[in-house]
C-alpha atoms as a PDB file:
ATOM      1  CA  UNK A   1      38.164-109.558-177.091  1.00  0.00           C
ATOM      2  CA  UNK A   2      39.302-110.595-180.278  1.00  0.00           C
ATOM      3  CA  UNK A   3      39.231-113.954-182.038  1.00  0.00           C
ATOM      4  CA  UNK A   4      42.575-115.994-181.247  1.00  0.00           C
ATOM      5  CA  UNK A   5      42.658-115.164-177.228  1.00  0.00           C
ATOM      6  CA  UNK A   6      42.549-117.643-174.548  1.00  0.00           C
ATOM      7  CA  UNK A   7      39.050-118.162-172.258  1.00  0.00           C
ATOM      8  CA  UNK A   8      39.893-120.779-169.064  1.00  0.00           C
ATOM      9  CA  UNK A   9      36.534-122.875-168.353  1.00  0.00           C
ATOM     10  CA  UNK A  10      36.635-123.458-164.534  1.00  0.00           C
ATOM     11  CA  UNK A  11      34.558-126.463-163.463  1.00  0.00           C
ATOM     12  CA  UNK A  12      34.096-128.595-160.194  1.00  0.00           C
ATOM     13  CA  UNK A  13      37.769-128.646-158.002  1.00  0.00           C
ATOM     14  CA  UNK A  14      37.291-132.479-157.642  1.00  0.00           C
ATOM     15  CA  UNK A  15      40.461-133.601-160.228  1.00  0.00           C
ATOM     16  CA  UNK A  16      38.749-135.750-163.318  1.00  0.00           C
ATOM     17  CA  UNK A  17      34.964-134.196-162.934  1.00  0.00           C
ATOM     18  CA  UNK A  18      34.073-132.795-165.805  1.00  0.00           C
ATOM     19  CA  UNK A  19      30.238-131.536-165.804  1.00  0.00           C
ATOM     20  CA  UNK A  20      28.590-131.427-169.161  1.00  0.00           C
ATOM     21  CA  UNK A  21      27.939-127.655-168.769  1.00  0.00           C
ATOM     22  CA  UNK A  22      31.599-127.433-168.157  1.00  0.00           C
ATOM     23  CA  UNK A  23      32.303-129.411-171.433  1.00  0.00           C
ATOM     24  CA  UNK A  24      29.986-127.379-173.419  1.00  0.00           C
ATOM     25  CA  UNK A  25      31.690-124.560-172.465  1.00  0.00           C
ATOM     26  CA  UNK A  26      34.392-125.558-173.650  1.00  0.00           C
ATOM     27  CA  UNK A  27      32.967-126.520-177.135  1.00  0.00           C
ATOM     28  CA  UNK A  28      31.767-123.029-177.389  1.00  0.00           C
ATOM     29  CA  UNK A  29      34.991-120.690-176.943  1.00  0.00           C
ATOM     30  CA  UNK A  30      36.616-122.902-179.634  1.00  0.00           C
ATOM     31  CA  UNK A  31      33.340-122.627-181.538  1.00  0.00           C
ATOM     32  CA  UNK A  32      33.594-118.954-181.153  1.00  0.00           C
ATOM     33  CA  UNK A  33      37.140-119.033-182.166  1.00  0.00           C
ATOM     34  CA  UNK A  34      38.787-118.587-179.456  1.00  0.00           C
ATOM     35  CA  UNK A  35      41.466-121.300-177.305  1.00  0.00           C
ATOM     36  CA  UNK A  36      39.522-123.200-174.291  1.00  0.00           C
ATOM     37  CA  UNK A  37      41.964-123.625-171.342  1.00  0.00           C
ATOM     38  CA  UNK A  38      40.228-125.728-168.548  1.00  0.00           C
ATOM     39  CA  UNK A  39      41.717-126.529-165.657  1.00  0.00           C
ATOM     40  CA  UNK A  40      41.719-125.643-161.603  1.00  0.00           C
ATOM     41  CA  UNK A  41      41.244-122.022-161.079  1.00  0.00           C
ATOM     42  CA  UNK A  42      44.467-121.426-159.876  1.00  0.00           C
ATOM     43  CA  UNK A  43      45.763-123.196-162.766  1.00  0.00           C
ATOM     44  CA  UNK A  44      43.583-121.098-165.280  1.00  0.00           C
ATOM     45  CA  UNK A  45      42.835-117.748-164.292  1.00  0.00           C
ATOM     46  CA  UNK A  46      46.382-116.329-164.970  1.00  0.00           C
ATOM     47  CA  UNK A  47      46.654-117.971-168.189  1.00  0.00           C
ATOM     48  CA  UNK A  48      43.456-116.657-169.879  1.00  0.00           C
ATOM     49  CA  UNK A  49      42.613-113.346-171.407  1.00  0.00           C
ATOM     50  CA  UNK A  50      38.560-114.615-169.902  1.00  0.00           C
ATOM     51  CA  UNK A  51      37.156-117.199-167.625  1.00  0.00           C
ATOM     52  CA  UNK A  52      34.025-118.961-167.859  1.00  0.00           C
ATOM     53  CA  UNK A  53      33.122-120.096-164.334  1.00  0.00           C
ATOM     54  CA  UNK A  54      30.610-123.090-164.377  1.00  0.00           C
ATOM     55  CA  UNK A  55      28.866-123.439-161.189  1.00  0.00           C
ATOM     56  CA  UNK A  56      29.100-121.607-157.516  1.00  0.00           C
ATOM     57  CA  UNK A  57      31.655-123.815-156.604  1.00  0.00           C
ATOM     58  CA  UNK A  58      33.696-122.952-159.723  1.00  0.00           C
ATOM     59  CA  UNK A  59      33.193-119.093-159.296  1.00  0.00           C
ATOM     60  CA  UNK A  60      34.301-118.708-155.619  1.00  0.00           C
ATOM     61  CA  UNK A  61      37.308-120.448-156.487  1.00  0.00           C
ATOM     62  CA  UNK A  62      37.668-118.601-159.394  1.00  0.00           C
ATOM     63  CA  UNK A  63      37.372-115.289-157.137  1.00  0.00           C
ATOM     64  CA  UNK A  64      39.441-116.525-154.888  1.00  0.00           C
ATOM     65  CA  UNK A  65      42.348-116.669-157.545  1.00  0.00           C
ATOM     66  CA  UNK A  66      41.925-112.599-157.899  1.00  0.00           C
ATOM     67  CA  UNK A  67      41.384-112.352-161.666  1.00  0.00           C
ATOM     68  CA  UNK A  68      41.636-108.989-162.937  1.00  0.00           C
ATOM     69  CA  UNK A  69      40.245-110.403-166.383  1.00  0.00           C
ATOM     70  CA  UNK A  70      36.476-110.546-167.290  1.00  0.00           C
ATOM     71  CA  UNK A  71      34.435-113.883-165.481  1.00  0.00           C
ATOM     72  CA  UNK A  72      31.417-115.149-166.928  1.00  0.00           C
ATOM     73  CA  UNK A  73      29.383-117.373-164.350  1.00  0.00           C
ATOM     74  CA  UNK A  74      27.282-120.553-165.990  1.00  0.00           C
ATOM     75  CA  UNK A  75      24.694-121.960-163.477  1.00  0.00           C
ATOM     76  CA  UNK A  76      26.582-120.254-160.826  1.00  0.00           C
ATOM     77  CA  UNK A  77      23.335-119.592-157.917  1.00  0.00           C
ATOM     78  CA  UNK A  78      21.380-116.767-156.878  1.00  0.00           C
ATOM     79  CA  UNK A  79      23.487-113.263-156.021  1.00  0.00           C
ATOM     80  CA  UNK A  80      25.276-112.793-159.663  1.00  0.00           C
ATOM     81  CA  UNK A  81      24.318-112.010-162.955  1.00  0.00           C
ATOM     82  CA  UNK A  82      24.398-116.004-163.907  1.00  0.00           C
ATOM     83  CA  UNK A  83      24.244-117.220-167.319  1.00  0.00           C
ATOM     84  CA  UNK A  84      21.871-120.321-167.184  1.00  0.00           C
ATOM     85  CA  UNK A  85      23.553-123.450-169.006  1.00  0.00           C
ATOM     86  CA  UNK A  86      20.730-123.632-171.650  1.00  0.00           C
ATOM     87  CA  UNK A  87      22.109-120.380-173.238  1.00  0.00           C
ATOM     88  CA  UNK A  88      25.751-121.189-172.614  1.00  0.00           C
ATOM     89  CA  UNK A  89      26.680-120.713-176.678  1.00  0.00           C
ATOM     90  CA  UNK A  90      25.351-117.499-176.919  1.00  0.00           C
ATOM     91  CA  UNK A  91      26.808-116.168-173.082  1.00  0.00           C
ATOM     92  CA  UNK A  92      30.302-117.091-174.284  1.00  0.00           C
ATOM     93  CA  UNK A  93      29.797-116.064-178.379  1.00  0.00           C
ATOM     94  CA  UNK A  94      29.174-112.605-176.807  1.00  0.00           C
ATOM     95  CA  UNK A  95      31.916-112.786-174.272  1.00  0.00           C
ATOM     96  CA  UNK A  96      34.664-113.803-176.977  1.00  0.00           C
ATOM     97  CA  UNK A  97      33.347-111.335-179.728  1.00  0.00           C
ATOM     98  CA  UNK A  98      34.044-108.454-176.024  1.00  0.00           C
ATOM     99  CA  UNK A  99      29.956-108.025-176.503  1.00  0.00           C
ATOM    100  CA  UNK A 100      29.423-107.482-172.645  1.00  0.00           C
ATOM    101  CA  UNK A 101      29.669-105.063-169.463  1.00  0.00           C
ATOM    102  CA  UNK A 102      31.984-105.232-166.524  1.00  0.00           C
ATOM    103  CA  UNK A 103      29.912-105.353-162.904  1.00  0.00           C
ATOM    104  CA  UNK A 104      32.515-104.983-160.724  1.00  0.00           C
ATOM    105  CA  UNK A 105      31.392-107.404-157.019  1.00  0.00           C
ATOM    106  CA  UNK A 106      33.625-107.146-154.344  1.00  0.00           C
ATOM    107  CA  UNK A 107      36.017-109.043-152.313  1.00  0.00           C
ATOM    108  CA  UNK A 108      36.220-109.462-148.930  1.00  0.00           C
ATOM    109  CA  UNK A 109      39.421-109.634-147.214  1.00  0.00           C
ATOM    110  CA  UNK A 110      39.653-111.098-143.295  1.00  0.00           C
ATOM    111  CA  UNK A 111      41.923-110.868-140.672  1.00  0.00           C
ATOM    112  CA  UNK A 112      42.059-112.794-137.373  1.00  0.00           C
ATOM    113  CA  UNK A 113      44.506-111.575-134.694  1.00  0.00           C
ATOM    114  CA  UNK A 114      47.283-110.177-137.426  1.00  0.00           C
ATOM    115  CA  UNK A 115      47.447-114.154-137.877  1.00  0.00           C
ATOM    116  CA  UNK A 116      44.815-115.394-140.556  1.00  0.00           C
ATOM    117  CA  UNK A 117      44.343-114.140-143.662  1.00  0.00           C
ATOM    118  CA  UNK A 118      41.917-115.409-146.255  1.00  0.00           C
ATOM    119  CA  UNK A 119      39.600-113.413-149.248  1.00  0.00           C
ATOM    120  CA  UNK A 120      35.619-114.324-149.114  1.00  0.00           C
ATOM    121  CA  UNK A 121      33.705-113.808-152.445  1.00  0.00           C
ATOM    122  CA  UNK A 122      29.846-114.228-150.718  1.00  0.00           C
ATOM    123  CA  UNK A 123      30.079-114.365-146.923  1.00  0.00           C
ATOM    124  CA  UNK A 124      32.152-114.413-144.045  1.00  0.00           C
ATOM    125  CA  UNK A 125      30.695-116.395-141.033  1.00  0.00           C
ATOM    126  CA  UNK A 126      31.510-117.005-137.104  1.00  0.00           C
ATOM    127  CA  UNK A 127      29.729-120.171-136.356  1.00  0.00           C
ATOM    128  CA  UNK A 128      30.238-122.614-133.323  1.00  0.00           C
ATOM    129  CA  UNK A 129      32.000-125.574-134.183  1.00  0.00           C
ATOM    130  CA  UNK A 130      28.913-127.993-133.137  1.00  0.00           C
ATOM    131  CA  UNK A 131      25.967-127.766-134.592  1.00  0.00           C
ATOM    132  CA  UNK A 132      23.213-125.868-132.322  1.00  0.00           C
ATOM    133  CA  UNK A 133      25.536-124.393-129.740  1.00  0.00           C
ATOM    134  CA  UNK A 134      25.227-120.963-128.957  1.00  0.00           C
ATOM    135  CA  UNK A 135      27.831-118.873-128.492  1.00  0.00           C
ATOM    136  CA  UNK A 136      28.166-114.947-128.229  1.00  0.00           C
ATOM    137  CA  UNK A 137      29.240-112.174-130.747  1.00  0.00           C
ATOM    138  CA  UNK A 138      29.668-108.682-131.117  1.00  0.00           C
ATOM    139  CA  UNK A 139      29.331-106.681-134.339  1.00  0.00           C
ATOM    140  CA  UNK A 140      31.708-103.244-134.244  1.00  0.00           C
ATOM    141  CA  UNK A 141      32.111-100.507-137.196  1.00  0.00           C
ATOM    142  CA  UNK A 142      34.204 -97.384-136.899  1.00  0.00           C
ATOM    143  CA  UNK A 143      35.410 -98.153-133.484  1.00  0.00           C
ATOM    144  CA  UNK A 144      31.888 -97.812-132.399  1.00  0.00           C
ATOM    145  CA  UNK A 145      29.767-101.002-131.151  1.00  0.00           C
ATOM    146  CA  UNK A 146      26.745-101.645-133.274  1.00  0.00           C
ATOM    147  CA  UNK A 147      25.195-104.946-131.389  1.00  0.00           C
ATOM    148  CA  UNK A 148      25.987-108.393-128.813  1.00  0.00           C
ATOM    149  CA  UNK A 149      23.975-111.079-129.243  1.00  0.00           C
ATOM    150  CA  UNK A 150      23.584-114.818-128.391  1.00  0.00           C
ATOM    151  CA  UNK A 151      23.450-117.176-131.200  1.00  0.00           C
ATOM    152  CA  UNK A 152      24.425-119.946-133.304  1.00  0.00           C
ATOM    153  CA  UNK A 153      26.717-117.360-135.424  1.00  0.00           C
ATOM    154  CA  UNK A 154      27.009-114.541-137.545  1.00  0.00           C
ATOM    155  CA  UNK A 155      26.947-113.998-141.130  1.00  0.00           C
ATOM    156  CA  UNK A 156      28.703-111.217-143.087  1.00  0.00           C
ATOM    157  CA  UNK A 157      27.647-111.304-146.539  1.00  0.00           C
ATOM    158  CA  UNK A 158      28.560-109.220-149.794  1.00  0.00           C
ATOM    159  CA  UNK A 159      25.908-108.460-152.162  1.00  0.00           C
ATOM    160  CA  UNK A 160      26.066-111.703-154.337  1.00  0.00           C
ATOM    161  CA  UNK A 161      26.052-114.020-150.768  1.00  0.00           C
ATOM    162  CA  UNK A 162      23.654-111.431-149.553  1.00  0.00           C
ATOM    163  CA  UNK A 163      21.366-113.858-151.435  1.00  0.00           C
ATOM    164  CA  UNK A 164      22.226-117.445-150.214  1.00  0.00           C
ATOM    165  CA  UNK A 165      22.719-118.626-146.254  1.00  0.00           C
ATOM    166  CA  UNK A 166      22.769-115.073-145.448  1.00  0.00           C
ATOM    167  CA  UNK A 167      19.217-114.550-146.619  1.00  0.00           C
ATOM    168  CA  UNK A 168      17.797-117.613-145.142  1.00  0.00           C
ATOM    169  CA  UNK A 169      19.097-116.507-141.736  1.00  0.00           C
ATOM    170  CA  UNK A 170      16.250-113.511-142.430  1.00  0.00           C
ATOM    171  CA  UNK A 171      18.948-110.949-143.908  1.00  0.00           C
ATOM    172  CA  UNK A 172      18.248-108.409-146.514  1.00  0.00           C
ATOM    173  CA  UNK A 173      19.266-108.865-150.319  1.00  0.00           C
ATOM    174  CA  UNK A 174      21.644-106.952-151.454  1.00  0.00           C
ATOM    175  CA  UNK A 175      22.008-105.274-155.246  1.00  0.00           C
ATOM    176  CA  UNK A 176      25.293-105.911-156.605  1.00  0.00           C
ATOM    177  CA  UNK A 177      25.399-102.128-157.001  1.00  0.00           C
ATOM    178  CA  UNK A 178      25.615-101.415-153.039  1.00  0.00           C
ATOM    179  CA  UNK A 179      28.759-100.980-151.653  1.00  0.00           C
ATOM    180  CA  UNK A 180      27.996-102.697-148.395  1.00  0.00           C
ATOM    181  CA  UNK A 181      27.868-105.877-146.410  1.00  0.00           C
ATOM    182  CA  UNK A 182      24.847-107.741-144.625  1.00  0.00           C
ATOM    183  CA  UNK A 183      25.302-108.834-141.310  1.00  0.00           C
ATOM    184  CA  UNK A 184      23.029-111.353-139.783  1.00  0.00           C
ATOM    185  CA  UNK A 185      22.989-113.213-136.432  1.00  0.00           C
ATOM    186  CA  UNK A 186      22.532-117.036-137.487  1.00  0.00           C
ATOM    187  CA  UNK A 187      19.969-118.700-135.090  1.00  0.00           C
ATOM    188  CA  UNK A 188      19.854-115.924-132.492  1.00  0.00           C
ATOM    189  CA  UNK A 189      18.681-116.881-128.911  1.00  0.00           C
ATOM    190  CA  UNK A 190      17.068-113.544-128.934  1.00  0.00           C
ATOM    191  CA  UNK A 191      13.803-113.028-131.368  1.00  0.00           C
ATOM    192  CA  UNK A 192      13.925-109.084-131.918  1.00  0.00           C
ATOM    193  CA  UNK A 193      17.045-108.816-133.002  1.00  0.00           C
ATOM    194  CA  UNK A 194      18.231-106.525-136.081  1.00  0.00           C
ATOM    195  CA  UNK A 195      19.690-107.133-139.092  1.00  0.00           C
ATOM    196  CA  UNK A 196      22.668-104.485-140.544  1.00  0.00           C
ATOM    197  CA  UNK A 197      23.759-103.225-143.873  1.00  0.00           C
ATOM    198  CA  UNK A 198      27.482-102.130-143.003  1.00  0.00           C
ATOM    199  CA  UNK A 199      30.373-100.273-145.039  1.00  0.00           C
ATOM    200  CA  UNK A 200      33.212-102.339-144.508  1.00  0.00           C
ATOM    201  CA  UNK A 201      35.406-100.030-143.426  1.00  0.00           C
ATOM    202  CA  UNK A 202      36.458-100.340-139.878  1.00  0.00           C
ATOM    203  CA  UNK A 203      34.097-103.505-139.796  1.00  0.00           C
ATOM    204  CA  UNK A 204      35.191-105.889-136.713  1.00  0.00           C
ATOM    205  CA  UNK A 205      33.400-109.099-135.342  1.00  0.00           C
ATOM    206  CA  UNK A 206      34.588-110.960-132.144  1.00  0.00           C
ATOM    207  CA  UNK A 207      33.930-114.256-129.750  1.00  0.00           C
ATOM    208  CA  UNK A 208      32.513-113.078-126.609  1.00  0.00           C
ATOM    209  CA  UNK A 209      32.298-116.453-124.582  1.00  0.00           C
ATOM    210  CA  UNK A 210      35.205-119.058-123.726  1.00  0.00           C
ATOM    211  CA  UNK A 211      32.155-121.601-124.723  1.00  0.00           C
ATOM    212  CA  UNK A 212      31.869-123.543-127.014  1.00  0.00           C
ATOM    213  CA  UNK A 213      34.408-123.742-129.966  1.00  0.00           C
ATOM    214  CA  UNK A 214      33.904-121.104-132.814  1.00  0.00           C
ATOM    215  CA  UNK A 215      34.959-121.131-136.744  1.00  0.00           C
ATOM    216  CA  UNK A 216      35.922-118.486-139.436  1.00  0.00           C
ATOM    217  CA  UNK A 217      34.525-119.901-142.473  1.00  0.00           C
ATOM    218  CA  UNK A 218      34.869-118.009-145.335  1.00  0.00           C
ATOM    219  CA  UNK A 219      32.835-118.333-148.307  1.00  0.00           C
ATOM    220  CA  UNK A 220      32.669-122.661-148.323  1.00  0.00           C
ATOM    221  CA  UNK A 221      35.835-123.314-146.469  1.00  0.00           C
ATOM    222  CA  UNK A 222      36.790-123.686-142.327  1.00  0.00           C
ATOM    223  CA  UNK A 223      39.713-121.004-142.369  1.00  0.00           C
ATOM    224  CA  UNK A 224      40.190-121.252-138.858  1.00  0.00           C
ATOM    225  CA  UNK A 225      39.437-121.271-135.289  1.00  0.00           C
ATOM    226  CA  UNK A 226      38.715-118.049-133.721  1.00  0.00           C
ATOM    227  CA  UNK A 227      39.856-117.709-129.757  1.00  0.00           C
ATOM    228  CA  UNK A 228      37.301-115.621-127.504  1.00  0.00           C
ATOM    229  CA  UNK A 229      38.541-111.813-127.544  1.00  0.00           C
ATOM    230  CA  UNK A 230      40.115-112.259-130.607  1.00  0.00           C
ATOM    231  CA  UNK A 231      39.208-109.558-133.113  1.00  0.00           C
ATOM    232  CA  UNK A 232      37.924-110.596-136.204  1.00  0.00           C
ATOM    233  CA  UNK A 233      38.646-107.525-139.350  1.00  0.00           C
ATOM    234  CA  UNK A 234      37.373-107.265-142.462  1.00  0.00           C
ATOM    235  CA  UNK A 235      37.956-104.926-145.061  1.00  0.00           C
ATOM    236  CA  UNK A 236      37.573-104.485-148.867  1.00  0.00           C
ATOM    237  CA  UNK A 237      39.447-107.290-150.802  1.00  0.00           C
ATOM    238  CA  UNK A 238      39.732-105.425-154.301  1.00  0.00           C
ATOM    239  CA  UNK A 239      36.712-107.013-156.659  1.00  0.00           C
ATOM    240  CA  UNK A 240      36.247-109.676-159.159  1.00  0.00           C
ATOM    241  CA  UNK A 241      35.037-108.462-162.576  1.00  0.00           C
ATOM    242  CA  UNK A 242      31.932-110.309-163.683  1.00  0.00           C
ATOM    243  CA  UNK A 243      31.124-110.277-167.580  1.00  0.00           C
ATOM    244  CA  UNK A 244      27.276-109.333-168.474  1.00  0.00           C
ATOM    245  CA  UNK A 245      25.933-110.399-171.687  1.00  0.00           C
ATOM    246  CA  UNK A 246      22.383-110.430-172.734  1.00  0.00           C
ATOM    247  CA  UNK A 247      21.379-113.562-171.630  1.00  0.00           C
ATOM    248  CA  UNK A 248      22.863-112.701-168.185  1.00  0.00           C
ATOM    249  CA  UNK A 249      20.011-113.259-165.504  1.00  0.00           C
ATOM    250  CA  UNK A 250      19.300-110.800-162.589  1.00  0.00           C
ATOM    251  CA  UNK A 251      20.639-111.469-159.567  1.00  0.00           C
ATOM    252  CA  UNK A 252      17.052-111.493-158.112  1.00  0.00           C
ATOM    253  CA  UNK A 253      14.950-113.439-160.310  1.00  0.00           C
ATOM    254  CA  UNK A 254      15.424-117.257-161.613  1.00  0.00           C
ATOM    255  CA  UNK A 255      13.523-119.263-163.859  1.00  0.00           C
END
């Protein structure tokens, strides 16, 4: 990227915020010579030759706006190769002068009933409606049935949510390098239950019980509600490309 191109610097969604990590973001892509452009993510990310996405918030909606140009997360959480705000300059010096690699994390596309549609960046989740009420799920891949359980919900994470709720529900981390999901029953009424690392292809969830109500949130947003017998389909969204400079953190390790 040369000197002269346009970087979008994606902060909170709520209109007039403006973090101070988000403003010194700013302050460095026109120190590095480049045009800032901040604004909403669906304002930004088809305006800019780069994004700099400050905070989780920030990058899911940022991956939600399918860039196909290089992202560079600032203080973004666990599950991504995060650039902590203390080293901000440098992160986005590097990105402007092109001095970084592509690390391609993937999108999740979902389908309820040939009716909803959305795209999840970290997790997809079936979760009763009230807090603490168990309903009951079942997990199918390839046409083939993989479990049925009782339980609060279940969590479908990619490799950078595999980190987050996903992992506090007892799931495995996943590298960003895995092509595969998590999938982890949220509160299950049963103790010895598993824990799956799935391909997505042919990957289907589904309400088992008319009791109680049950959401499809994807990522940090209530899609929908999801009807028992209702099949739930996911399937690979396309990916977001993630910029990796030096002072990139791992996705497992933060200081």
């Amino acid at each position: 990227m040369s000197d002269g191109r346009v970087v979008g610097v994606v902060g909170p969604e709520t209109a007039g915020v403006e973090t101070a990590v988000e403003a010194a973001g700013a302050t460095a892509v026109e120190a590095a010579g480049a045009t800032a452009n901040p604004g909403p993510a669906t304002a930004v990310v088809g305006e800019s030759d780069a994004v700099v996405a400050v905070g989780e918030a920030a990058l899911l909606a940022v991956a939600r706006a399918e860039p196909s140009v290089p992202v560079l997360p600032v203080d973004a959480g666990r599950g991504t190769r995060s650039v902590a705000a203390a080293d901000v300059d440098a992160a986005v010096e590097a990105l402007v002068a092109g001095e970084y690699d592509r690390e391609a994390h993937p999108l999740v596309a979902v389908t309820v009933a040939d009716r909803t549609t959305a795209r999840a960046f970290a997790d997809v989740m079936l979760v009763s409606a009230e807090p603490a009420e168990i309903s009951e799920y079942a997990v199918a891949a390839g046409g083939r049935t993989v479990a049925r359980f009782r339980a609060d919900g279940v969590a479908v994470a990619t490799p950078l949510g595999s980190s987050g709720y996903a992992a506090r529900a007892g799931g495995p981390v996943l590298s960003p390098s895995v092509e595969a999901v998590a999938v982890v029953p949220v509160a299950p009424f049963s103790t010895d239950l598993g824990h799956w690392v799935l391909g997505l292809d042919g990957l289907c969830l589904s309400v088992e019980r008319d009791d109680p109500a049950v959401d499809l949130v994807a990522d940090d947003r209530v899609v929908s509600a999801v009807e028992p017998g209702e099949t739930v389909r996911l399937s690979s969204g396309g990916s977001v490309p993630v910029a990796v400079v030096a002072a990139s953190e791992s996705p497992f390790e933060r200081r």
